[in-house]
Protein backbone atom coordinates (compact mmCIF):
# COMPACT_ATOMS: atom_id res chain seq x y z
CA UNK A 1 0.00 0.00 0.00
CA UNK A 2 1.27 3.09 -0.91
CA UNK A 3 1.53 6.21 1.87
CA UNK A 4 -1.53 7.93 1.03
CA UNK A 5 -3.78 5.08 1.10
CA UNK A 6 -2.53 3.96 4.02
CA UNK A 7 -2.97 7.47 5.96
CA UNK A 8 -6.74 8.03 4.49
CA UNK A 9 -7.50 6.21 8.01
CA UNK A 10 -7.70 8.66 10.54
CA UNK A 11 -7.00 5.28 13.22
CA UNK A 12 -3.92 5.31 11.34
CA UNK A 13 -3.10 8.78 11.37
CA UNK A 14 -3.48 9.13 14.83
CA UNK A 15 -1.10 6.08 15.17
CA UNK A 16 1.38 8.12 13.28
CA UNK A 17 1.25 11.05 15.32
CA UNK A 18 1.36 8.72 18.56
CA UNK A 19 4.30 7.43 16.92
CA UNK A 20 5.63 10.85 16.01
CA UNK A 21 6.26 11.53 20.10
CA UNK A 22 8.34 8.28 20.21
CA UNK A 23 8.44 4.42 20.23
CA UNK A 24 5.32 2.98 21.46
CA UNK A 25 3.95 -1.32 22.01
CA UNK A 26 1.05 -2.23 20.86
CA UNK A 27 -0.59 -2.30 24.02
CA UNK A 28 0.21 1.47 24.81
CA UNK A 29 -1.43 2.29 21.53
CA UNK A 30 -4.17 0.13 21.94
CA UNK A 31 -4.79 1.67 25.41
CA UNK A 32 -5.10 5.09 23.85
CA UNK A 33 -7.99 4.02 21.34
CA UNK A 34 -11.47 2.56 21.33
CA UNK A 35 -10.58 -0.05 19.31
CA UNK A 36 -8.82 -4.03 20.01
CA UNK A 37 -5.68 -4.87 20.09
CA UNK A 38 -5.75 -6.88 17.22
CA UNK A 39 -7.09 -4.38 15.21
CA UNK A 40 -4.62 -2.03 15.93
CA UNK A 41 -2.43 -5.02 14.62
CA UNK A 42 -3.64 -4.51 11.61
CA UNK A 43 -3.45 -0.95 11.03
CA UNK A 44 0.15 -1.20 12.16
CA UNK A 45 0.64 -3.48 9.82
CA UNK A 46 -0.67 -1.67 6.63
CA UNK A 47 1.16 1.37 8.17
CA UNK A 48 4.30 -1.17 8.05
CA UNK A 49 3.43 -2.28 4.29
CA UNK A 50 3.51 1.56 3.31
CA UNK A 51 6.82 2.02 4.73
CA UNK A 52 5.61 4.23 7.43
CA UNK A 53 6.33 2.43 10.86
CA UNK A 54 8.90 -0.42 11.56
CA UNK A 55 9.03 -2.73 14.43
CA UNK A 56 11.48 -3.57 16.58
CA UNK A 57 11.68 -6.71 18.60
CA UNK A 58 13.11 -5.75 22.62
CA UNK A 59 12.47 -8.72 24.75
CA UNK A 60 9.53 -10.08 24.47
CA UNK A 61 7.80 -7.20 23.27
CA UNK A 62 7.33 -5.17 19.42
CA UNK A 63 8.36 -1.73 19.90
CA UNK A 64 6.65 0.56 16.69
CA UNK A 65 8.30 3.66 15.30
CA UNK A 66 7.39 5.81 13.08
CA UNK A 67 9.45 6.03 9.76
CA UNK A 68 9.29 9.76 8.85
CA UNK A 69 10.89 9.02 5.31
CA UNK A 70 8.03 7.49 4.51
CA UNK A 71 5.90 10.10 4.33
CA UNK A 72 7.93 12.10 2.26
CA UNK A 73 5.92 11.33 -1.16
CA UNK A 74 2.98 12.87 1.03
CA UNK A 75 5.24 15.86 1.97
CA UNK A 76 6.07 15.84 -1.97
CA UNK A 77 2.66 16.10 -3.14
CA UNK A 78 1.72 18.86 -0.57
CA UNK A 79 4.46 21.26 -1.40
CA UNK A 80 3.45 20.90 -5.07
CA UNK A 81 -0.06 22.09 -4.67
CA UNK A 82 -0.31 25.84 -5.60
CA UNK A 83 -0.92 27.94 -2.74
CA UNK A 84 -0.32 25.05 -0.33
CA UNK A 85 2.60 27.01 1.19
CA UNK A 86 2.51 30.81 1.67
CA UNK A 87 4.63 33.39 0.61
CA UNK A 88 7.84 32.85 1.93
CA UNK A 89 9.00 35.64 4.24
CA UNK A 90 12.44 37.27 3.48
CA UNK A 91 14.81 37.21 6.50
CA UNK A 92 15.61 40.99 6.01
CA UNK A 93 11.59 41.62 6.82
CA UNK A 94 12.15 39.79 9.45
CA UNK A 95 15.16 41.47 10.66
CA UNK A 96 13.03 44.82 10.34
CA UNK A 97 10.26 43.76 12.08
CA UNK A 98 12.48 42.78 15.11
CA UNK A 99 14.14 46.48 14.65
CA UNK A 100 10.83 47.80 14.70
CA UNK A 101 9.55 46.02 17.33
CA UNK A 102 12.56 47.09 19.24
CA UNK A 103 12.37 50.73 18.75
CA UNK A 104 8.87 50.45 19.57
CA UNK A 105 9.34 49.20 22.89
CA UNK A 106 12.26 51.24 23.81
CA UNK A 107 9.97 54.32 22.95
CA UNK A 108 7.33 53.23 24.92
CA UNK A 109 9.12 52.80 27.93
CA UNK A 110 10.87 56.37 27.58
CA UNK A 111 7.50 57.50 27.40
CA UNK A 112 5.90 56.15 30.74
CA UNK A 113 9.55 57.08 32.30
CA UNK A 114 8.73 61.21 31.52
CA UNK A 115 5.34 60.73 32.34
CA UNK A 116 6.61 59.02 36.05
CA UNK A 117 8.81 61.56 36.25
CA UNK A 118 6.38 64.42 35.58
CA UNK A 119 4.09 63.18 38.24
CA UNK A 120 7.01 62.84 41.04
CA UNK A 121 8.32 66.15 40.06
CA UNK A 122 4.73 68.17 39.51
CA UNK A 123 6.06 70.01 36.60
């Protein structure tokens, strides 16, 4: 199964942000759904068959992690849509904002200084 088809489940999207936080056993993910644990089984499986979790044996128990790289044909597709990402902002407006934003504050607070003074002094 390819990526997409196997993250048009929204079980198995919420198994891949689960995932996304760190290793997890089946049980742990079962105990966070509605659902059994065999079922879960299977949508870690199909989520295996897309190339999207792996499992790794420790002891006696299947730890599942999610495989980022195999969402990047989904990542792919996204940044191809038009409009999908907005304008990219430059770092130099960035740069002036934080000036701005500076100035702004540094004006401000020689503002309620006079004012404080103004009232301690009376004039």
């Amino acid at each position: 199964m390819d990526p997409f088809g196997a993250i048009a489940d929204p079980v198995r999207r919420a198994l891949l942000q689960r995932l996304g936080r760190g290793p997890a056993r089946v049980v742990d993910l079962t105990a966070e759904h509605e659902i059994s644990r065999p079922a879960i089984s299977r949508h870690l499986r199909v989520l295996g068959e897309a190339g999207l979790v792996s499992a790794e044996d420790v002891g006696r128990e299947r730890h599942y992690r999610l495989e980022a790289a195999g969402l990047q044909p989904v990542r792919a597709w996204l940044e191809a849509l038009p409009g999908a990402s907005g304008p990219r902002i430059p770092e130099h407006a960035l740069d002036g904002l934080d000036l701005e934003v500076r100035r702004t504050g540094r004006d401000r607070r020689a503002t309620e200084r006079d004012t404080q003074q103004t009232k301690e002094t009376g004039s």
